[in-house]
Protein backbone atom coordinates (compact mmCIF):
# COMPACT_ATOMS: atom_id res chain seq x y z
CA UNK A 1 -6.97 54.61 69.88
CA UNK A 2 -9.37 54.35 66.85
CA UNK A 3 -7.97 51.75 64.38
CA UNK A 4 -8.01 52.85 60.56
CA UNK A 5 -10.54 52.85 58.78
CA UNK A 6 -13.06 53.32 61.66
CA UNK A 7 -13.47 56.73 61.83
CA UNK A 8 -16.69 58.12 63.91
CA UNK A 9 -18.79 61.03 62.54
CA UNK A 10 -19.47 62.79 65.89
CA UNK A 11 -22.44 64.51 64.67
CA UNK A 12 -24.56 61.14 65.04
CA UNK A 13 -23.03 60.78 68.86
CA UNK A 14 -26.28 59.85 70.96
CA UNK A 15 -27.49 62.11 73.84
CA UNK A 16 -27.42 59.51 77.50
CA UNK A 17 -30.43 60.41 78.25
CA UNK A 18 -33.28 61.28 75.39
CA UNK A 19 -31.12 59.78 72.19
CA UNK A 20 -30.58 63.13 70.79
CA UNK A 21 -27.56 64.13 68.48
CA UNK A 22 -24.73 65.28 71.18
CA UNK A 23 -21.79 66.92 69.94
CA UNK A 24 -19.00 65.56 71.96
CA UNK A 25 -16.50 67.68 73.35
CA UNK A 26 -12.59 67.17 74.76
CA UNK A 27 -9.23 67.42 74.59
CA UNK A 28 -7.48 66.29 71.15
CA UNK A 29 -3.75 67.64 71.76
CA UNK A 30 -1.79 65.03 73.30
CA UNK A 31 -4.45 62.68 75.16
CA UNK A 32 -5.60 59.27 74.09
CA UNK A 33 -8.93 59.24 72.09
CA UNK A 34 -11.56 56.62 73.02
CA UNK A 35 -14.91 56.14 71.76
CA UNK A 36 -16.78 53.14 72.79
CA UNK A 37 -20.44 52.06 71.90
CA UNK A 38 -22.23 50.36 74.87
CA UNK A 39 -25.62 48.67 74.64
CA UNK A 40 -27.69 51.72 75.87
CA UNK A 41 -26.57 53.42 72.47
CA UNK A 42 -23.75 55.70 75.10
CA UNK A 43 -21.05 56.98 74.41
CA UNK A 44 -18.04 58.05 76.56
CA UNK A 45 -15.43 60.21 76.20
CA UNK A 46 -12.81 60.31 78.70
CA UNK A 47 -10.00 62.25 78.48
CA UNK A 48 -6.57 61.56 79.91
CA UNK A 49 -6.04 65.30 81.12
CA UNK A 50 -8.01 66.65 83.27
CA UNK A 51 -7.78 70.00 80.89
CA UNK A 52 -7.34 70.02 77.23
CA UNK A 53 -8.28 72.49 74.47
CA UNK A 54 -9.88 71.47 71.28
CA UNK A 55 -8.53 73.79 68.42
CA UNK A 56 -7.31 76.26 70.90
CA UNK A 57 -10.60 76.86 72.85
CA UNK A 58 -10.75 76.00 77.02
CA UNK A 59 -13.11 73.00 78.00
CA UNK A 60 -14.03 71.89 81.60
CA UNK A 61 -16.30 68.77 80.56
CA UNK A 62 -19.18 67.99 82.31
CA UNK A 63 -18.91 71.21 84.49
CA UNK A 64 -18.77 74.05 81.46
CA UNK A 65 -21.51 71.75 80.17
CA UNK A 66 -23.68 72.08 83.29
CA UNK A 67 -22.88 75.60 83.65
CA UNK A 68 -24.02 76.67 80.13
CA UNK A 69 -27.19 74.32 81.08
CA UNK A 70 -27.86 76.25 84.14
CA UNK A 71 -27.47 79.88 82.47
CA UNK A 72 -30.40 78.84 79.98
CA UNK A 73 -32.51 78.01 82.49
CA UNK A 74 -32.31 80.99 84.65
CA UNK A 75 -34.06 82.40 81.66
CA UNK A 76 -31.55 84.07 79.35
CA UNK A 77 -33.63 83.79 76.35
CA UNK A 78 -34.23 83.01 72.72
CA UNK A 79 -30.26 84.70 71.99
CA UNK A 80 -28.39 82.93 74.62
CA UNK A 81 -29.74 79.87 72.95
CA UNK A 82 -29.07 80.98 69.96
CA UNK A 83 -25.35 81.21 71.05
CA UNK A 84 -25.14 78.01 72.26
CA UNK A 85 -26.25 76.07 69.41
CA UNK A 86 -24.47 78.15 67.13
CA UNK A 87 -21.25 76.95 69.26
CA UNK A 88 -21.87 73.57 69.24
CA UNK A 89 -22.31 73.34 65.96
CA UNK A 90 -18.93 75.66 65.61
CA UNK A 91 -17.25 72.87 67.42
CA UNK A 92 -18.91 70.05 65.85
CA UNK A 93 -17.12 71.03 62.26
CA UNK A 94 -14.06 71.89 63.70
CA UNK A 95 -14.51 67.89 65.55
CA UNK A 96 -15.69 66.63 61.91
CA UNK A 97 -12.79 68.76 59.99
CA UNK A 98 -10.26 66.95 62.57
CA UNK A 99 -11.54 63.34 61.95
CA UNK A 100 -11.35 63.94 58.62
CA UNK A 101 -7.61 65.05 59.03
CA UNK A 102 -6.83 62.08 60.75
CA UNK A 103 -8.52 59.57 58.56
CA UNK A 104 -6.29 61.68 55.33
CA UNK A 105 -3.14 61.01 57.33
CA UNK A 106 -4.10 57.18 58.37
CA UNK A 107 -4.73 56.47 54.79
CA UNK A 108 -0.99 58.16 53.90
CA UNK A 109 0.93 56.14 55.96
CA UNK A 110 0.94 52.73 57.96
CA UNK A 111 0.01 54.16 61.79
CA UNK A 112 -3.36 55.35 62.37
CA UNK A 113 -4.25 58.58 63.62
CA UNK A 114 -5.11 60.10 66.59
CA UNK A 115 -1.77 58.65 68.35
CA UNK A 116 -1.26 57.92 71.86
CA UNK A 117 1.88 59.76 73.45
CA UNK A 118 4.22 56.60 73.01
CA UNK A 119 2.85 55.78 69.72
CA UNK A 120 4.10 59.79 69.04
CA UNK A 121 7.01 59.20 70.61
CA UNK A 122 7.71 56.03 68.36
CA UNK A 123 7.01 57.70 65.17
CA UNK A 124 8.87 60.74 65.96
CA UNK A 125 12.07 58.17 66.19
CA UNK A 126 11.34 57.03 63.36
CA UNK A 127 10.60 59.61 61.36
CA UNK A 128 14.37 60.87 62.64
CA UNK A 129 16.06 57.82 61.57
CA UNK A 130 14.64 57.97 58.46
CA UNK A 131 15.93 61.50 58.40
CA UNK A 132 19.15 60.93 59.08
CA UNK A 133 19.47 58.00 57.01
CA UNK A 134 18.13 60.35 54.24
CA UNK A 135 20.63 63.03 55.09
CA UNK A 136 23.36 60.07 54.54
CA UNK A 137 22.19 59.70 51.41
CA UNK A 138 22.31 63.04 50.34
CA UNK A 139 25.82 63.81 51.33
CA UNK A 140 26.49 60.88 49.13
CA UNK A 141 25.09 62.33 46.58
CA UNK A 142 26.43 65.41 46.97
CA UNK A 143 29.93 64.00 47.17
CA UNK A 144 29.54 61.92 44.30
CA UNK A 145 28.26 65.24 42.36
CA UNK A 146 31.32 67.10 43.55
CA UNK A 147 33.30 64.21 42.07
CA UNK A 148 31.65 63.94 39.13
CA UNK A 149 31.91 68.04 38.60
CA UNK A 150 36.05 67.64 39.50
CA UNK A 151 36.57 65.28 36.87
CA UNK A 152 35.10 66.68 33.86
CA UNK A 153 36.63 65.60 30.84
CA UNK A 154 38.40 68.24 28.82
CA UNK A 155 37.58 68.69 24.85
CA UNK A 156 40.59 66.79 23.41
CA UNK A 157 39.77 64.19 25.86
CA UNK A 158 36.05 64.26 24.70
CA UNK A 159 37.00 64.51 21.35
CA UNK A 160 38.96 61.21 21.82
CA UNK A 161 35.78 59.84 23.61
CA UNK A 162 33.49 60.79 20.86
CA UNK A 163 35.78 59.14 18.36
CA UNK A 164 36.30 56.13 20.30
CA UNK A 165 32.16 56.03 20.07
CA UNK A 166 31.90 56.29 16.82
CA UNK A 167 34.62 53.71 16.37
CA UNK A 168 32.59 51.63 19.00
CA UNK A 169 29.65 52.09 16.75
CA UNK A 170 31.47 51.30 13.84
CA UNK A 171 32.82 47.52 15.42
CA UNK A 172 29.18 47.32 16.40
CA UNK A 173 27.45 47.96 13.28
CA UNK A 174 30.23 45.11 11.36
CA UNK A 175 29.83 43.36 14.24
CA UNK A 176 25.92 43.36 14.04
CA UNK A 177 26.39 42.95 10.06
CA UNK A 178 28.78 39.79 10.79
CA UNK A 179 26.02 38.53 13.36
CA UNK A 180 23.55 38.35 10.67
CA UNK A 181 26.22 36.62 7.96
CA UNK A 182 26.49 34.25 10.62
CA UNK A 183 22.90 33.76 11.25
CA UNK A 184 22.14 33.56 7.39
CA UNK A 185 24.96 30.55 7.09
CA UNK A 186 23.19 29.04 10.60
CA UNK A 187 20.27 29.36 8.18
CA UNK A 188 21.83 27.73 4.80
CA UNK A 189 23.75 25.10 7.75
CA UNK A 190 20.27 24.11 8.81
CA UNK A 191 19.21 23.55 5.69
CA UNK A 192 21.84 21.74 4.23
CA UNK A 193 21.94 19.18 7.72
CA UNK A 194 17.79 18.68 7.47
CA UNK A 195 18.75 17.74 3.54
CA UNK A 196 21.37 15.35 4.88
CA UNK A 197 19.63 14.22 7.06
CA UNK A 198 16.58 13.74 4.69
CA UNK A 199 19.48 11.80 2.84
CA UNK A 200 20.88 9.77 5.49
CA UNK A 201 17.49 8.00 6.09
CA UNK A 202 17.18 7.23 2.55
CA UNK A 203 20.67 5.88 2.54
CA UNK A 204 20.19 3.79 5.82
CA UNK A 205 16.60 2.86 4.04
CA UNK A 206 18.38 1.69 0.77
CA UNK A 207 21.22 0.16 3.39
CA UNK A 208 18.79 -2.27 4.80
CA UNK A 209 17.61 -2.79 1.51
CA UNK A 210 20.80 -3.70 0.65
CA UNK A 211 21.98 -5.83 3.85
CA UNK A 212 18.55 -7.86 3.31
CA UNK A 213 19.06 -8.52 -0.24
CA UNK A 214 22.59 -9.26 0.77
CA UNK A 215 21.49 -12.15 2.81
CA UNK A 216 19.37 -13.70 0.22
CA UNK A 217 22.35 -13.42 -1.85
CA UNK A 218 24.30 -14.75 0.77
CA UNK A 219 21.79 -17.65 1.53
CA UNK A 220 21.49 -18.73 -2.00
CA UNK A 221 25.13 -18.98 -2.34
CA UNK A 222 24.93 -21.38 0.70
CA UNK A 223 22.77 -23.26 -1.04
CA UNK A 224 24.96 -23.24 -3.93
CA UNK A 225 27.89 -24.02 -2.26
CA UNK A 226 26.24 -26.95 -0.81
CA UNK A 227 24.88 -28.35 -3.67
CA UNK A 228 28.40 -28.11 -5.32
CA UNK A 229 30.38 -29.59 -3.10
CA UNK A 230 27.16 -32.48 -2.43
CA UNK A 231 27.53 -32.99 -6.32
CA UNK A 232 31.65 -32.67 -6.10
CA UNK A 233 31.16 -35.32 -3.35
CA UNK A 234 29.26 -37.63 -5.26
CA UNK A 235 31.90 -37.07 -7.91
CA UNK A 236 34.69 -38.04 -5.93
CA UNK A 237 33.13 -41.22 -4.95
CA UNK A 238 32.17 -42.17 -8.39
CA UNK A 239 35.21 -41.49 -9.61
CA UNK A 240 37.07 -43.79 -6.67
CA UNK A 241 34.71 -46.22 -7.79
CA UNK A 242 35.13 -45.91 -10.77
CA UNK A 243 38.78 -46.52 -10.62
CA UNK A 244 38.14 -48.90 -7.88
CA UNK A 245 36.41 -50.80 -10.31
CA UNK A 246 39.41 -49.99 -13.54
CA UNK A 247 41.43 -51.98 -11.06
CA UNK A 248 39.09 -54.78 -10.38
CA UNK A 249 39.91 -57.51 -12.34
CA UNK A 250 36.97 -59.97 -11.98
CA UNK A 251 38.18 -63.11 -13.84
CA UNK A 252 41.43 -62.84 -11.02
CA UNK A 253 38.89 -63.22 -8.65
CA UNK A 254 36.84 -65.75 -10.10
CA UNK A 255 40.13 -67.50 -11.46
CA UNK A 256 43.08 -67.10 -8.96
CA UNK A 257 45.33 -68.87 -10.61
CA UNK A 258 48.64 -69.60 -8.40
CA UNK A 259 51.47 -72.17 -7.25
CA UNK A 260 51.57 -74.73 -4.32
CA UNK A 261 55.57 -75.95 -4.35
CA UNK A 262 56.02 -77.87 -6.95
CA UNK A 263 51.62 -77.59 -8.71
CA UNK A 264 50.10 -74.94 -10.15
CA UNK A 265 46.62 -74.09 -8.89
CA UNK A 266 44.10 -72.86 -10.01
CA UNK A 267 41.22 -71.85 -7.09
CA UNK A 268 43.23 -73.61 -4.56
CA UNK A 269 42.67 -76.74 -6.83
CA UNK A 270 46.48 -78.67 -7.81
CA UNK A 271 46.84 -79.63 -11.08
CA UNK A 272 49.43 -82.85 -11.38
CA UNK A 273 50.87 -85.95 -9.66
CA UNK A 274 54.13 -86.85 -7.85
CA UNK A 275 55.55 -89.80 -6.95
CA UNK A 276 55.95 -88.31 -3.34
CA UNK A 277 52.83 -86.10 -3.41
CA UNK A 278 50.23 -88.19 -5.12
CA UNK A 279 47.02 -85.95 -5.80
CA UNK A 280 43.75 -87.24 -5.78
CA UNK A 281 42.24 -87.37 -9.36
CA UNK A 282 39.25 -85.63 -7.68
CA UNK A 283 41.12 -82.40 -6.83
CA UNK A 284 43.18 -82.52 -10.00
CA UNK A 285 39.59 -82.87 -12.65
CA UNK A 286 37.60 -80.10 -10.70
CA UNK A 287 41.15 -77.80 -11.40
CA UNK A 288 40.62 -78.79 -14.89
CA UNK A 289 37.32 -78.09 -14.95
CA UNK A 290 37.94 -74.79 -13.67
CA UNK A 291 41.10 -74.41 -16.08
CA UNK A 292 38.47 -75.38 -19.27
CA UNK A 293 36.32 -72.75 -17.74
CA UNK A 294 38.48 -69.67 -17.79
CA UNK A 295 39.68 -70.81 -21.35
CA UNK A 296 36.32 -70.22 -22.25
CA UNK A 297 35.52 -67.24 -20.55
CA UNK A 298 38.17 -65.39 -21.95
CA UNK A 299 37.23 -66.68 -25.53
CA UNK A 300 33.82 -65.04 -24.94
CA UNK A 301 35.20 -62.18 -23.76
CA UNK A 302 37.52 -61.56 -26.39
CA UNK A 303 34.79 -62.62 -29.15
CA UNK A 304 37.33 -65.40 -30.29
CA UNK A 305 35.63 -68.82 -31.70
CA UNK A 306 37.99 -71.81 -31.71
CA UNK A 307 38.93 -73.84 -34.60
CA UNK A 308 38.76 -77.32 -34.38
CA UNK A 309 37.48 -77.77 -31.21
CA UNK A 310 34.73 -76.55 -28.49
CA UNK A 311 35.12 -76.08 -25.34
CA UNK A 312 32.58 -77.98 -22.84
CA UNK A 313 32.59 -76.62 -19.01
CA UNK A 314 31.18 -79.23 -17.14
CA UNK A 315 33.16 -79.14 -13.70
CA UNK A 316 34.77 -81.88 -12.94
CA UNK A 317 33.65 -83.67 -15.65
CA UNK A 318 34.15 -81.32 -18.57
CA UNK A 319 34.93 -82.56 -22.22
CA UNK A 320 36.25 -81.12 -25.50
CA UNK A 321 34.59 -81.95 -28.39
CA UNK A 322 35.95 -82.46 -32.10
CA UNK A 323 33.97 -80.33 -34.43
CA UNK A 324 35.47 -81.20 -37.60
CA UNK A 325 36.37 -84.98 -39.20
CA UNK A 326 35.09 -87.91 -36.67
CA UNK A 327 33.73 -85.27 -34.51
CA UNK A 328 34.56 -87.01 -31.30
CA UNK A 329 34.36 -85.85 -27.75
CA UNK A 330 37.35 -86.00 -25.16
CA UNK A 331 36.90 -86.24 -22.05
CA UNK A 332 38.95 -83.75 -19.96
CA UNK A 333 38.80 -86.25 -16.31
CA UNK A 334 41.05 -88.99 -15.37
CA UNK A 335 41.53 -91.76 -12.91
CA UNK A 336 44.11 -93.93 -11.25
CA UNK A 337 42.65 -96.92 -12.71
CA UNK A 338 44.35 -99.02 -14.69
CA UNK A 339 41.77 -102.02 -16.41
CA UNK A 340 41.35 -102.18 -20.00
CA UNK A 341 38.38 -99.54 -20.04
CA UNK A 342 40.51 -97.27 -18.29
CA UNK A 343 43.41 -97.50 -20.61
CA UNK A 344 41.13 -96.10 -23.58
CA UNK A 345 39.86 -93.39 -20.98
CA UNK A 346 43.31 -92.20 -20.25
CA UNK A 347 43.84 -92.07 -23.81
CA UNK A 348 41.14 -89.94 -24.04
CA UNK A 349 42.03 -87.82 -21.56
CA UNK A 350 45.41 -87.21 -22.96
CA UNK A 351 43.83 -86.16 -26.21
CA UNK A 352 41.52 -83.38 -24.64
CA UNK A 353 44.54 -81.79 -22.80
CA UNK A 354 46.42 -82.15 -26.75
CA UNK A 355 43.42 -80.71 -27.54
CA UNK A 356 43.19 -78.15 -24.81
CA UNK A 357 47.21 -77.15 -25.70
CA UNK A 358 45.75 -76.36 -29.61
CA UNK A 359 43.06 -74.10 -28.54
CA UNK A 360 45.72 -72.45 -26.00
CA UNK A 361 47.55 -71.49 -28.63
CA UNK A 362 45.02 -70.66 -30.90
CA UNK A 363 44.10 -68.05 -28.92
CA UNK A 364 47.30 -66.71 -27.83
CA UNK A 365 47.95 -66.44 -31.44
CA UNK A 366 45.17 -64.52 -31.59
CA UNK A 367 46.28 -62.06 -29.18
CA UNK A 368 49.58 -61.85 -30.23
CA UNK A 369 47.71 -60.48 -33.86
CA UNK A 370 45.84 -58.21 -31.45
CA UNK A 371 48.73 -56.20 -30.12
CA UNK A 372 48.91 -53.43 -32.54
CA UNK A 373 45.57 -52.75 -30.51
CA UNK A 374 46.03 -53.26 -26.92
CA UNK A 375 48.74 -54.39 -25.06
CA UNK A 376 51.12 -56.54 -26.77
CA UNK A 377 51.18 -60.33 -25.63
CA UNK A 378 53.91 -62.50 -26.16
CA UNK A 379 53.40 -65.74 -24.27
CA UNK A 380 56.19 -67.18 -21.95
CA UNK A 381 56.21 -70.88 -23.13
CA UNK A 382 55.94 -71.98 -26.65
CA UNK A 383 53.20 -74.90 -27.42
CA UNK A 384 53.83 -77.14 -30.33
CA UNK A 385 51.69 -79.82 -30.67
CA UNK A 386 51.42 -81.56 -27.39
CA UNK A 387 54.22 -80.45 -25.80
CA UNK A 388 54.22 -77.20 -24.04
CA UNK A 389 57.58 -75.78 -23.24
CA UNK A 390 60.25 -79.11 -22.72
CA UNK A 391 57.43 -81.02 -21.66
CA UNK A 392 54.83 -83.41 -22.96
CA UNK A 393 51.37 -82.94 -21.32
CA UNK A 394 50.44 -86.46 -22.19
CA UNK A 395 49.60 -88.37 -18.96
CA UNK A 396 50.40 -91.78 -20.89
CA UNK A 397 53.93 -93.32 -20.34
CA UNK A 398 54.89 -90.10 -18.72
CA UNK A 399 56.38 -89.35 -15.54
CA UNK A 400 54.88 -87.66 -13.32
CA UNK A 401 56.87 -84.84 -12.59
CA UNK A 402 57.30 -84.22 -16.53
CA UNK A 403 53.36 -83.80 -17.13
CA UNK A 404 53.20 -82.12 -13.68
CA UNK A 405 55.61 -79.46 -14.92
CA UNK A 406 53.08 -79.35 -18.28
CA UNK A 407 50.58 -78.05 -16.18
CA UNK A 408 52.34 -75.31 -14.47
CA UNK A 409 53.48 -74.30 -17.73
CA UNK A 410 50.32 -74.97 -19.61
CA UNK A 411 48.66 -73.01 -16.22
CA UNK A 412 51.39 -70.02 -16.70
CA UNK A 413 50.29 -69.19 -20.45
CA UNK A 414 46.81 -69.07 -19.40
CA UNK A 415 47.38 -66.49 -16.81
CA UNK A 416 49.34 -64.35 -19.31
CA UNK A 417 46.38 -64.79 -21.48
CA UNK A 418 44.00 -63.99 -18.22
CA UNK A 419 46.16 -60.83 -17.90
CA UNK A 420 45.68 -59.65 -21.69
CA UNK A 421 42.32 -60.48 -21.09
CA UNK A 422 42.01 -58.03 -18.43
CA UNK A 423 43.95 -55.32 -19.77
CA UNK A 424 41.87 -55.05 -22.99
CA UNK A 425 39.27 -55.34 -21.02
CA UNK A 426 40.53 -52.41 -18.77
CA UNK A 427 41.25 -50.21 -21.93
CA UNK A 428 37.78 -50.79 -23.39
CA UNK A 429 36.36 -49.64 -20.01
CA UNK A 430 38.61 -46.79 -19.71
CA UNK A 431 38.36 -45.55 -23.45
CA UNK A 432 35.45 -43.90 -22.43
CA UNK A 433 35.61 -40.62 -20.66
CA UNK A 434 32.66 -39.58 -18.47
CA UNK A 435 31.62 -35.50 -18.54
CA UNK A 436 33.18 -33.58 -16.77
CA UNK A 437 30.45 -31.57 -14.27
CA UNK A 438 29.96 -27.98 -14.86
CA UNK A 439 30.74 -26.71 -11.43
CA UNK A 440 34.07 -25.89 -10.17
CA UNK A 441 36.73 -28.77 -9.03
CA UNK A 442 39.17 -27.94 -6.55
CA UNK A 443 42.32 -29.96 -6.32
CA UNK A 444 40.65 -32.86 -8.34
CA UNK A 445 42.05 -34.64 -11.21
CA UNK A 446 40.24 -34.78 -14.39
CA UNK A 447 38.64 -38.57 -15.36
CA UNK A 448 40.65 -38.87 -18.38
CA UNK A 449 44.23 -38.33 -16.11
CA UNK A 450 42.70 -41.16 -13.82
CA UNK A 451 42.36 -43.24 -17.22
CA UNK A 452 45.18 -42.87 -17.98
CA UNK A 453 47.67 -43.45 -15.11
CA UNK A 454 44.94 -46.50 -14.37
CA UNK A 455 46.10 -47.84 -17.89
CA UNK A 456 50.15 -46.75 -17.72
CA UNK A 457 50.05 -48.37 -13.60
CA UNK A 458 48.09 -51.76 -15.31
CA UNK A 459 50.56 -52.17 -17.48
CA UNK A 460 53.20 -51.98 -15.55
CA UNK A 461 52.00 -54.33 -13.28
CA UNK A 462 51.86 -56.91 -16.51
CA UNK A 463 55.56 -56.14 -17.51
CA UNK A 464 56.61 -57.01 -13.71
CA UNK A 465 54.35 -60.42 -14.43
CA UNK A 466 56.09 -60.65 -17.15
């Protein structure tokens, strides 16, 4: 079978024997066509029926062939020739017209042409299933026509239809109209969120803005909080010290004037005799000393000059000296000695405590003018002359217990004067308010408050002396 596409013009078939055109001949009705080129340029033609006809006409092959070849040359002629070629030629179209038939119908469908008697056999089933599958589908058809023609809609019914259209048209055209509403206010929706959006990075821009100049705000608060409460801690110490040092009383430090049974002391230093306690004179002139000392001190302090007399701290052998008439000095030291030199020492001694007593009360009298301006002092034993209280503070024919009770007495007045001392010393320090700082004090008391309750608590504690 010739595949497609490879049709064979059978006028250029060569002859076997001299390569001249032959014009083949055989059966095309129901045989299987073969054409094969061989090397020698032959071609056979073999036919699978031993008789076949070729558009209707009889062939015998190689036989007719031979007979035909045989007539001519037993001398026939120019015509019988004539015939001949004329057939062949005849035949050759009709071969040429059939190829050409068969290469039309191989390029119409998917099987090449000639066909063998199974390939024709195939087809032919196929072609009838395709027939009847095709005759399936038109009695489909057909029903579904007959269908369609039985229900036919009636006018009302089409009328309704047609209305129902239009009312279909009329939902789509609001519909459609609605649609584009819709797709304007997408429109104006997009829009407005690109503005906003547009908006919202300026606000989040100015936001940061804001949280970073926040926290330089914040930071320099810190910093100002810190520096207030470092400058309301510095406050609150010097204020504590400050009132630390409203309550200090220096000259009860440097003086600490107090009692040992039946002495005064001053510094831990006993001032008098007893028969059954006999002090040595050593213990008792360094507590005068110290006693002439604090006299002084306080007269400084209090700008007071004494009358009289001046005051000479020399320790333990400290002296009073007379600045007006004979202008003598006592000596403010004694001894247990009892020669004739001694006697006039004693004496001596007895008039620079006399003399000690006068400018006692010369100053107490002084502070007792000074109370309209400070704490009032009134002293606890009255001095007059050289005896302070009920007892003389002369050493000479004395007993000792009688001058030893001087001294506590003569010891107690100059404590009370010690105390006034401090107080108006405390008042000076206190009338002075410092400035109150600028920033902010929490739960603090103001300087002046301290002042005061530092001045009401002081004197207090010199009523309970008293």
């Amino acid at each position: 079978m010739l595949s497609k596409g490879n049709t064979l013009d059978s006028t250029h078939l060569p002859h076997p024997n001299n390569n001249q055109p032959y014009y083949a001949r055989g059966t095309l009705s129901s045989g299987t066509y073969q054409s094969t080129k061989s090397s020698g340029n032959s071609i056979n033609i073999n036919n699978s029926s031993s008789a076949g006809t070729l558009n209707g006409g009889p062939s015998n092959g190689g036989s007719s062939a031979a007979s035909r070849l045989k007539s001519l040359s037993g001398g026939q002629g120019m015509d019988g020739m004539e015939s001949l070629h004329t057939e062949r030629t005849a035949k050759a179209n009709r071969l040429r017209t059939t190829g050409k038939l068969f290469d039309l119908m191989s390029s119409k469908s998917d099987i090449d042409h000639p066909l063998c008697h199974e390939c024709a056999e195939m087809l032919s089933d196929s072609l009838a299933r395709q027939l009847r599958d095709v005759s399936k589908e038109r009695d489909c058809y057909i029903n579904f026509l007959r269908i369609v023609h039985s229900n036919v809609a009636s006018d009302e019914e089409m009328e309704a239809l047609e209305a129902e259209i239009k009312q279909i048209q009329l939902d789509e055209s609001a519909s459609i109209k609605a649609l584009r509403d819709i797709e304007e206010q997408q429109r104006a929706v997009r829009e407005e969120i690109a503005l906003l959006e547009q908006q919202s990075l300026e606000l989040d821009k100015e936001e940061e803005q804001y949280r970073q100049e926040c926290n330089e705000f914040q930071q320099t608060l810190q910093t100002f909080h810190n520096e207030r409460d470092s400058v309301n801690l510095k406050y609150d110490y010097d204020s504590r010290q400050l009132e630390k040092l409203h309550k200090t009383n220096v000259y009860n430090d440097t003086f600490c004037i107090s009692h040992d049974g039946n002495f005064a002391t001053i510094n831990g230093f006993r001032l008098g005799r007893l028969p059954t306690q006999p002090v040595d004179w050593a213990e008792i002139n360094a507590a005068w000393g110290q006693t002439l000392l604090l006299l002084h001190t306080i007269a400084n302090k209090l700008n007071f000059e004494f009358k009289t007399y001046r005051l000479v701290p020399l320790g333990s052998f400290s002296r009073i000296d007379k600045i007006e008439g004979d202008r003598a000095s006592y000596e403010l030291y004694g001894s247990g000695e009892y020669a004739i030199g001694r006697v006039f020492l004693n004496r001596r001694f007895d008039n620079a405590m006399v003399a000690f007593l006068n400018c006692l009360q010369q100053l107490g009298d002084y502070a007792e003018q000074q109370g309209g301006q400070g704490p009032r002092l009134e002293l606890p034993y009255k001095i007059v002359k050289d005896r302070i209280g009920d007892a003389s503070i002369k050493l000479h024919f004395s007993q000792g217990e009688t001058w030893t009770r001087a001294l506590k007495y003569m010891l107690t007045n100059t404590k009370w004067i010690l105390a006034y001392a401090s107080s108006a010393a405390a008042s000076n320090m206190t009338s002075y308010t410092p400035s109150v700082p600028s920033l902010p004090i929490s739960r603090r008391s103001s300087p002046a408050v301290k002042s005061q309750q530092s001045r009401d608590s002081e004197q207090e504690r010199e009523r309970e002396r008293a």
